[in-house]
Protein backbone atom coordinates (compact mmCIF):
# COMPACT_ATOMS: atom_id res chain seq x y z
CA UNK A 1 91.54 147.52 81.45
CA UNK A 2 87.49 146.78 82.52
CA UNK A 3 86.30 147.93 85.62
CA UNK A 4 83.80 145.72 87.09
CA UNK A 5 81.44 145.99 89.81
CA UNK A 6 82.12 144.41 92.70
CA UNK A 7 79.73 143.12 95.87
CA UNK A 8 79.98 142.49 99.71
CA UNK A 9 77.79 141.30 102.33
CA UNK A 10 76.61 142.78 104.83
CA UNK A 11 77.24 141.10 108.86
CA UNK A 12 74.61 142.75 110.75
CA UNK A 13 71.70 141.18 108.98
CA UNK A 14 72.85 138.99 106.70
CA UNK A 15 72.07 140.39 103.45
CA UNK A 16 74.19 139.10 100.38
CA UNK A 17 75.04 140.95 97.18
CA UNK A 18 75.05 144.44 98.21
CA UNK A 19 77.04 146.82 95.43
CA UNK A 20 80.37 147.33 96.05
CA UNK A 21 80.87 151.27 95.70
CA UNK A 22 77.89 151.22 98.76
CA UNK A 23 78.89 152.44 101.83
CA UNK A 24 75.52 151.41 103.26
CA UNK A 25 73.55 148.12 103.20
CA UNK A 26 70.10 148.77 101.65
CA UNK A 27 68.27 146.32 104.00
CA UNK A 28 69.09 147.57 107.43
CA UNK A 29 71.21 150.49 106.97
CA UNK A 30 74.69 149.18 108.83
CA UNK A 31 77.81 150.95 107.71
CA UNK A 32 80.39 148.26 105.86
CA UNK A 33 81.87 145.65 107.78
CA UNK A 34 84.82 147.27 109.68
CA UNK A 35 86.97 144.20 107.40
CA UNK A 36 84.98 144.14 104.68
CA UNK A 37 85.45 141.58 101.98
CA UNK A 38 84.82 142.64 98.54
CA UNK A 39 84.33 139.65 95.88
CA UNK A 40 82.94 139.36 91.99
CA UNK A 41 79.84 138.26 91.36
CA UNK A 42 79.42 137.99 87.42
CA UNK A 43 82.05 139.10 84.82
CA UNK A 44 79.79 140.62 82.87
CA UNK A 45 79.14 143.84 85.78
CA UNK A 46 81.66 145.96 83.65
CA UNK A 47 81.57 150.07 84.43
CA UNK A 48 81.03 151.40 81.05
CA UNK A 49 80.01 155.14 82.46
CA UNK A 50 83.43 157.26 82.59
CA UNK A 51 82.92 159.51 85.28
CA UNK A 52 82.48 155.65 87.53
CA UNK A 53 85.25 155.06 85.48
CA UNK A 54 87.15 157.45 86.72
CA UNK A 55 86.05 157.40 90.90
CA UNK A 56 86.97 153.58 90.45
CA UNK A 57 90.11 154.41 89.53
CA UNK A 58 90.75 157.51 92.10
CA UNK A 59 91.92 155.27 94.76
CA UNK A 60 90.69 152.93 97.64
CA UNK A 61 88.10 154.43 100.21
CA UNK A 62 89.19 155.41 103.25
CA UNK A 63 87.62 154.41 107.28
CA UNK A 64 86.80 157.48 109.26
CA UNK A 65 88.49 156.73 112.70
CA UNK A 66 86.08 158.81 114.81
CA UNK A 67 82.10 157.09 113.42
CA UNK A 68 83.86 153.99 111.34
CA UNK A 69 81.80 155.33 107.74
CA UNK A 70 83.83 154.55 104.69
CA UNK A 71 84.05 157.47 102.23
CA UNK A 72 85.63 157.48 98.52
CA UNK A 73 88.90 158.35 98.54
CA UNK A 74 88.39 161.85 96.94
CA UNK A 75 85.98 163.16 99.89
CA UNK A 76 88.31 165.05 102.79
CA UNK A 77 85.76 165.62 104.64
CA UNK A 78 83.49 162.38 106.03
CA UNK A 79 80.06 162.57 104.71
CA UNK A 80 78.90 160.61 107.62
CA UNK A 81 79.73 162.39 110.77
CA UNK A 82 81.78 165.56 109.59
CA UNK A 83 85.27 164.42 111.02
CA UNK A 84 88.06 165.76 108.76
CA UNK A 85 89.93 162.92 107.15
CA UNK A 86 93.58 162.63 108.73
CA UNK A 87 96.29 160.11 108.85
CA UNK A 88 94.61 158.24 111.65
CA UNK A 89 91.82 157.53 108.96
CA UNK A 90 92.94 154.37 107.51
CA UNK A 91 92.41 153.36 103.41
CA UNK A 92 90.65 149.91 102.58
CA UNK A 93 93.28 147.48 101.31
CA UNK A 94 94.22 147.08 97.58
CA UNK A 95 94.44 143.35 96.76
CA UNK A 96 95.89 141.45 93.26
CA UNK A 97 94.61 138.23 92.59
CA UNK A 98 94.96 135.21 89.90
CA UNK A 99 91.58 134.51 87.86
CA UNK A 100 91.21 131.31 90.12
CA UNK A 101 91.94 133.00 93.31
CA UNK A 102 89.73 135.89 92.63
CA UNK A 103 86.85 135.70 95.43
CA UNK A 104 83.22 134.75 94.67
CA UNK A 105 81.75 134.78 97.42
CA UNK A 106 81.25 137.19 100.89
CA UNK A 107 80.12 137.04 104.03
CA UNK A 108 76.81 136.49 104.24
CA UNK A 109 74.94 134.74 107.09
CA UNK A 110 74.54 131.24 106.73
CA UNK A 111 71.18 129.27 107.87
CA UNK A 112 72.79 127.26 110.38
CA UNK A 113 69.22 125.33 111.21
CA UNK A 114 69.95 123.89 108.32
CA UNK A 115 73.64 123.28 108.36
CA UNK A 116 72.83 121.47 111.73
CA UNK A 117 70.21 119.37 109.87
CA UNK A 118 72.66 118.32 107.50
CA UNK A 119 75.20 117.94 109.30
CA UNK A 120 72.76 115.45 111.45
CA UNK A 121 71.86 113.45 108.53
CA UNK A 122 75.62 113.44 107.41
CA UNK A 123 77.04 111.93 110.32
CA UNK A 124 74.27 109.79 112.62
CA UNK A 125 74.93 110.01 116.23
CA UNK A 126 77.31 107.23 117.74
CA UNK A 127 75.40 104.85 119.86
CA UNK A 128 76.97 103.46 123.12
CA UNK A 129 75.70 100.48 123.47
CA UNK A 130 76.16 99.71 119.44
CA UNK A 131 79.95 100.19 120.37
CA UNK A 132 80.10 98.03 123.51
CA UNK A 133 77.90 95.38 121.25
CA UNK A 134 80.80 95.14 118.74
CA UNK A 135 83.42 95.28 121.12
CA UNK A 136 81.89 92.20 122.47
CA UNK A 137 81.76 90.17 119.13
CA UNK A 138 85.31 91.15 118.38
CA UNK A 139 86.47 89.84 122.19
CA UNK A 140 84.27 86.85 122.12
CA UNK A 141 85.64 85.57 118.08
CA UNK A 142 89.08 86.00 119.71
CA UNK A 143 88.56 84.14 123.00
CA UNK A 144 86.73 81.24 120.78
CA UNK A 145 89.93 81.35 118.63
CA UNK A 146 91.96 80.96 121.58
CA UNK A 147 90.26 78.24 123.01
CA UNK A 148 90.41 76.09 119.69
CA UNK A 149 93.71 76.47 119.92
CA UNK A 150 94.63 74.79 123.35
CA UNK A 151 96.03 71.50 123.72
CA UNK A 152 95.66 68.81 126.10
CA UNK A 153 98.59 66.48 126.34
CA UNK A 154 97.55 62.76 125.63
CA UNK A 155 100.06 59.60 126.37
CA UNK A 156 99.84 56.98 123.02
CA UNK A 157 101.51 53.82 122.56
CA UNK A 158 104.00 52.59 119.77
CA UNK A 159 102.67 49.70 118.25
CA UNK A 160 104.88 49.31 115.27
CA UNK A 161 106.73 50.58 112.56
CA UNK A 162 107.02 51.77 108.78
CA UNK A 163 110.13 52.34 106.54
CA UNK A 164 110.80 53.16 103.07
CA UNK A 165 114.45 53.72 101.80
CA UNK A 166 115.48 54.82 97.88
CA UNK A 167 118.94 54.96 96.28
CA UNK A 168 118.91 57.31 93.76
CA UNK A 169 120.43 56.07 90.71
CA UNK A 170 121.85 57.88 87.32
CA UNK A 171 122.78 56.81 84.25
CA UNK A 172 125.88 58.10 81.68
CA UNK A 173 124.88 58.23 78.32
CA UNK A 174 126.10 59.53 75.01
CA UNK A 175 124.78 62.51 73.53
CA UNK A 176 124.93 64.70 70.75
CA UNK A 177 124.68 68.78 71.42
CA UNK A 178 125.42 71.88 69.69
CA UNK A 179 126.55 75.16 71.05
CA UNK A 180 129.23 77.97 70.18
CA UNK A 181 132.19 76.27 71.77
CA UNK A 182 132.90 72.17 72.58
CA UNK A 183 132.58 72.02 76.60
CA UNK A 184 135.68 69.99 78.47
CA UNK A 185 135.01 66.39 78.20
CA UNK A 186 133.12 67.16 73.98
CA UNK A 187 134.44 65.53 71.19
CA UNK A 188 133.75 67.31 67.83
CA UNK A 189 131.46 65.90 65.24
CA UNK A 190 130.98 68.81 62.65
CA UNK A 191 131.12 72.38 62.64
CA UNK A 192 128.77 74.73 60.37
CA UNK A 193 127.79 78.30 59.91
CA UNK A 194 125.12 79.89 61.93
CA UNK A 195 123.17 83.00 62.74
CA UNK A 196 124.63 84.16 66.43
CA UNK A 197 122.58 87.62 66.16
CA UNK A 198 121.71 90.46 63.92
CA UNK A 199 123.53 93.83 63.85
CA UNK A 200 121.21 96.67 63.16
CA UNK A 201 122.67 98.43 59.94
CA UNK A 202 121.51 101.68 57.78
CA UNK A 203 119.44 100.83 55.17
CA UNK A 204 118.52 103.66 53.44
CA UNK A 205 116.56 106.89 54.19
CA UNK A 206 113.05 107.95 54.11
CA UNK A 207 111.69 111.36 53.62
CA UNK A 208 108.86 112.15 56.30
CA UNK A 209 106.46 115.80 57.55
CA UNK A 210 106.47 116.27 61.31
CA UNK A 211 104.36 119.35 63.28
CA UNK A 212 106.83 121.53 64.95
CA UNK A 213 105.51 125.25 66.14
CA UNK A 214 106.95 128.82 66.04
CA UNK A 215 106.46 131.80 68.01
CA UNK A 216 104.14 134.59 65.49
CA UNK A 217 103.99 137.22 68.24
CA UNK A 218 102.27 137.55 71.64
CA UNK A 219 99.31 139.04 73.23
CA UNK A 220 97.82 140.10 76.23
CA UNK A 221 95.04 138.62 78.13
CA UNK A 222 93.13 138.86 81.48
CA UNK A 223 95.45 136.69 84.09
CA UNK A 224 93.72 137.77 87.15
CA UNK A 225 92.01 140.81 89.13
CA UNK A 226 92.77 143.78 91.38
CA UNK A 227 90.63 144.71 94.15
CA UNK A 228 90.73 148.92 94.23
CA UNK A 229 89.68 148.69 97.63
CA UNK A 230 86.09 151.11 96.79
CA UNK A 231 84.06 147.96 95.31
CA UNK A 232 85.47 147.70 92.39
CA UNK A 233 87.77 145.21 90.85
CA UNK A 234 90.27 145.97 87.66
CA UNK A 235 91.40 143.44 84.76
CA UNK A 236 95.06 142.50 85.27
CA UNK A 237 96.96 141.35 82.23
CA UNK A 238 99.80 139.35 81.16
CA UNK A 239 101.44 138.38 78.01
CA UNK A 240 101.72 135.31 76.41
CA UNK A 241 103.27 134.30 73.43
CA UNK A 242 101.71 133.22 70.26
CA UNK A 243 102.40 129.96 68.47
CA UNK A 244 101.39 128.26 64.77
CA UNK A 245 101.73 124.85 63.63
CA UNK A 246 103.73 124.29 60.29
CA UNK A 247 105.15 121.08 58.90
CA UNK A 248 108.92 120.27 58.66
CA UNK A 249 110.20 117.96 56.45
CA UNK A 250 112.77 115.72 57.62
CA UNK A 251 115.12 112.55 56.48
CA UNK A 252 114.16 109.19 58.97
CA UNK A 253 116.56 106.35 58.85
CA UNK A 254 115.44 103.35 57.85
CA UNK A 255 117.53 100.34 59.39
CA UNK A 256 117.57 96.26 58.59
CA UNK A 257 118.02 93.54 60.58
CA UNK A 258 121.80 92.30 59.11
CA UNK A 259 122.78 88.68 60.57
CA UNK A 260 126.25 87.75 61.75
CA UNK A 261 127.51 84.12 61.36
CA UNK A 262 129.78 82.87 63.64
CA UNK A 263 130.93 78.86 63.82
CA UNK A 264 128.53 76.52 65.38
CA UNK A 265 129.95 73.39 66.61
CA UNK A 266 128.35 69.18 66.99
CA UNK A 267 129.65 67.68 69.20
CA UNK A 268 129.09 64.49 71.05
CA UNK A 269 129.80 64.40 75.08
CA UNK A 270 128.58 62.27 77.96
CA UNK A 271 126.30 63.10 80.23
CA UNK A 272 124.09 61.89 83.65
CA UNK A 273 120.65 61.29 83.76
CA UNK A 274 118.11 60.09 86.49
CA UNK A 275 116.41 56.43 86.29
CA UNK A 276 114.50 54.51 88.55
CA UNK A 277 115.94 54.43 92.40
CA UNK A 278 116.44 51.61 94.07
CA UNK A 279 113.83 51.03 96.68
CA UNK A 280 113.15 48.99 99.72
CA UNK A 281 110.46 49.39 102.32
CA UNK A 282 108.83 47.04 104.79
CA UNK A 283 106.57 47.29 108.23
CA UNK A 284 109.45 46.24 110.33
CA UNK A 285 112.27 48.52 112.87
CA UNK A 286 115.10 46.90 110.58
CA UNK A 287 115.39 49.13 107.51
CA UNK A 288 118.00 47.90 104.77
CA UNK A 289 119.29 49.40 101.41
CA UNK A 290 118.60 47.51 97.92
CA UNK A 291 121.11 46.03 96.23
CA UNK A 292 123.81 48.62 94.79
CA UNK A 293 126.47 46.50 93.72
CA UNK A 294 125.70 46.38 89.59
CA UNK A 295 126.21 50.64 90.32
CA UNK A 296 129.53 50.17 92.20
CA UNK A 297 130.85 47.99 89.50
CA UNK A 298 129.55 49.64 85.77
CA UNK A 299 131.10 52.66 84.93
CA UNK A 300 127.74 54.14 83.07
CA UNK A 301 125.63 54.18 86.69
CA UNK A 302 126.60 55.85 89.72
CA UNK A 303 124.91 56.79 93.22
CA UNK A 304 123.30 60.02 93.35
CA UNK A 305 122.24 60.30 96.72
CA UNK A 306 119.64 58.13 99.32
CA UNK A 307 116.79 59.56 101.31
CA UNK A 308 114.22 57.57 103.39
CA UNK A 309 110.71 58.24 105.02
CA UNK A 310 110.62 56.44 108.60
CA UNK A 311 106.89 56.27 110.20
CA UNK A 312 105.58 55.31 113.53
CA UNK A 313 101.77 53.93 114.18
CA UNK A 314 100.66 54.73 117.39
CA UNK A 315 97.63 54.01 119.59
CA UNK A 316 96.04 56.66 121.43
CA UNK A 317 93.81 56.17 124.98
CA UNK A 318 90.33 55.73 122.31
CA UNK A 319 92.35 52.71 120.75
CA UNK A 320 92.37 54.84 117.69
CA UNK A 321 95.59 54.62 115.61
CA UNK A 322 97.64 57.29 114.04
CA UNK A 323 100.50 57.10 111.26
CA UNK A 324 103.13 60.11 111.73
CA UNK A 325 106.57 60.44 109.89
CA UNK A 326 109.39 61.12 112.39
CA UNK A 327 113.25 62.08 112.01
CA UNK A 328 115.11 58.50 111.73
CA UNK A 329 117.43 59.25 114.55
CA UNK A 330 113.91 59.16 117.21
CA UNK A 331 112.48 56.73 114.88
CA UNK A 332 115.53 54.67 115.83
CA UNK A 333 115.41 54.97 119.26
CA UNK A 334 111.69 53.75 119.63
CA UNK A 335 110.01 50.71 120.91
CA UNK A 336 107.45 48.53 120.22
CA UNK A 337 104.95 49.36 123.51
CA UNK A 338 106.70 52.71 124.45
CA UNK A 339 104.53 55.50 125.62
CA UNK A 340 105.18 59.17 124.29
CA UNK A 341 103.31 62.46 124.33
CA UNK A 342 100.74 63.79 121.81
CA UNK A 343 98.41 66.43 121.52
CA UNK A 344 94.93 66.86 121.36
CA UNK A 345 92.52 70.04 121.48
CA UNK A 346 91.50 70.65 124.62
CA UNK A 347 87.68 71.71 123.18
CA UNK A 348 87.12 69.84 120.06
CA UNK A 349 88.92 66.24 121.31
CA UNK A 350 90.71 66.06 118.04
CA UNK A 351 94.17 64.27 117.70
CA UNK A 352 96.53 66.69 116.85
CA UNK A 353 99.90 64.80 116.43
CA UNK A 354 102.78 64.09 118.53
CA UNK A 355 105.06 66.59 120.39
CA UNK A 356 108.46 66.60 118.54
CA UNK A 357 111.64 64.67 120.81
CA UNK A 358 112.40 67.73 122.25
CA UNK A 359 109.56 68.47 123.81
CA UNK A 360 108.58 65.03 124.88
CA UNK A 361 110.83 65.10 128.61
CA UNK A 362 108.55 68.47 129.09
């Protein structure tokens, strides 16, 4: 298993990159960081010297309680301040990590005039008055929008009348079909063979090479590192297994499309179809239906429902007039110089329509 070198940074002045197995920083002379955080800089710092070797692997350094100095974890005695090592003298902890989790980085001081200045250009100061501006545009679009939408209630006079009534007419004729069975009212013409649908049936079989794999053995390979707690970090392995391609031969079957026949029938059967309504419409309050007796007495037509469109001109206080469909049973009820309510907006002076019957007594 490699031993590589690892690194911390120093917190009293800054300085990044300092060895790990250091007890000192080189730039200003502070002991370690109290919680020091060791991290890899480079894989390629690997110990190649045994006797390093060997005090990498002799155990994590230990804090003197009394002065704070670390010392390896083979010294009894600490080389800072003399203090005997004892069980109040804590060790550094030992740490396993994953390759991604390993840490590359310390604790280093950061240049935060410069963080600020980014941080500046990143996010602009907020102005104010920019946000009271906007509010403004936002509350002045809706109040416009409200405004366009009121109404002003207008009285406009009836001054006649529009009606147009249709009876909707079909027609039974004699037709021929053809479908699996003869519907209630068919009467059979022929009946023939037919495809219905195809059943999917083994053909035959086809010899074919797919890429399967097989485990060949296993090996072992760097999965993550352990921090020794003394600046140095050690390879952790696992094992994984090995695998090789080969080709497998293998029998595909090969399938057809196989129709099945089932008996089709022609038949002939009568059905209803739609032809021109009858349709009567005039500019009168007296609407009548067309003449439906030739329906009433041939048994090929027959009455397949009636509708209508009823319309009211009115004449509004600017002698303008306005043509509006209405529900028959008001439409009905109306008069030739009767005055009803409409709407028109209150801002723009556009007619709008007329309030529905309901809300005309309002």
């Amino acid at each position: 298993m490699a031993i590589h070198v690892g690194r911390w940074d120093c917190t009293t002045c800054g300085y990044k990159g300092v060895l790990g197995p250091k007890t000192e920083c080189p730039n200003c002379g502070a002991d370690r960081p109290k919680n020091v955080k060791f991290y890899m800089a480079a894989e390629k710092d690997i110990v190649q010297d045994p006797e390093v070797i060997r005090r990498a692997k002799a155990g994590a350094d230990w804090r003197c309680s009394f002065c704070g100095q670390n010392n390896p974890n083979d010294v009894q005695v600490c080389k800072d301040c003399g203090n005997p090592r004892s069980e109040a003298d804590k060790q550094l902890a030992v740490k396993t990590y994953t390759t991604a989790d390993v840490p590359r980085s310390g604790d280093g001081t950061k240049d935060f005039s410069k963080l600020k200045e980014k941080e500046a250009i990143a996010t602009p100061p907020t102005s104010k008055k920019g946000c009271f501006i906007g509010l403004g545009i936002i509350v002045g679009i809706v109040g416009l929008l409200v405004l366009l939408a009121l109404n002003k209630t207008v009285e406009v006079t009836v001054k006649g009348f529009e009606w147009e009534q249709s009876i909707l007419v079909e027609e039974k004729r004699n037709v021929q079909e053809e479908d699996w069975s003869i519907p209630n009212g068919g009467k059979i013409i022929s009946s023939f063979q037919a495809i219905h649908h195809y059943d999917q049936v083994l053909d035959h079989y086809e010899t074919r090479t797919r890429t399967e794999q097989r485990a060949v053995g296993s090996e072992e390979y760097v999965c993550g590192q352990k921090d020794l707690g003394n600046g140095y970090f050690e390879d952790q392995y696992c094992t994984r297994t090995i695998y090789e391609d080969y080709q497998v031969e293998y029998e595909e079957p090969i399938y057809r499309d196989e129709p099945v026949y089932q008996t089709k029938y022609r038949y002939s059967i009568d059905r209803w179809f739609s032809i021109s309504p009858i349709v009567t419409q005039d500019k009168n309050h007296s609407p009548t239906w067309g003449n439906a007796m030739h329906i009433r007495t041939s048994s090929s037509l027959r009455e397949a429902g009636r509708t209508g469109t009823y319309t009211v001109i009115v004449q509004d206080e600017k002698n303008e007039e306005h043509i509006e469909e209405i529900p028959l049973s008001w439409w009905q009820q109306l008069e030739i110089g009767d005055n009803i309510k409409a709407k028109r907006g209150r801002i723009t002076g556009g007619y709008r329509g007329l309030y529905k019957e309901e809300e005309q007594s309002n």
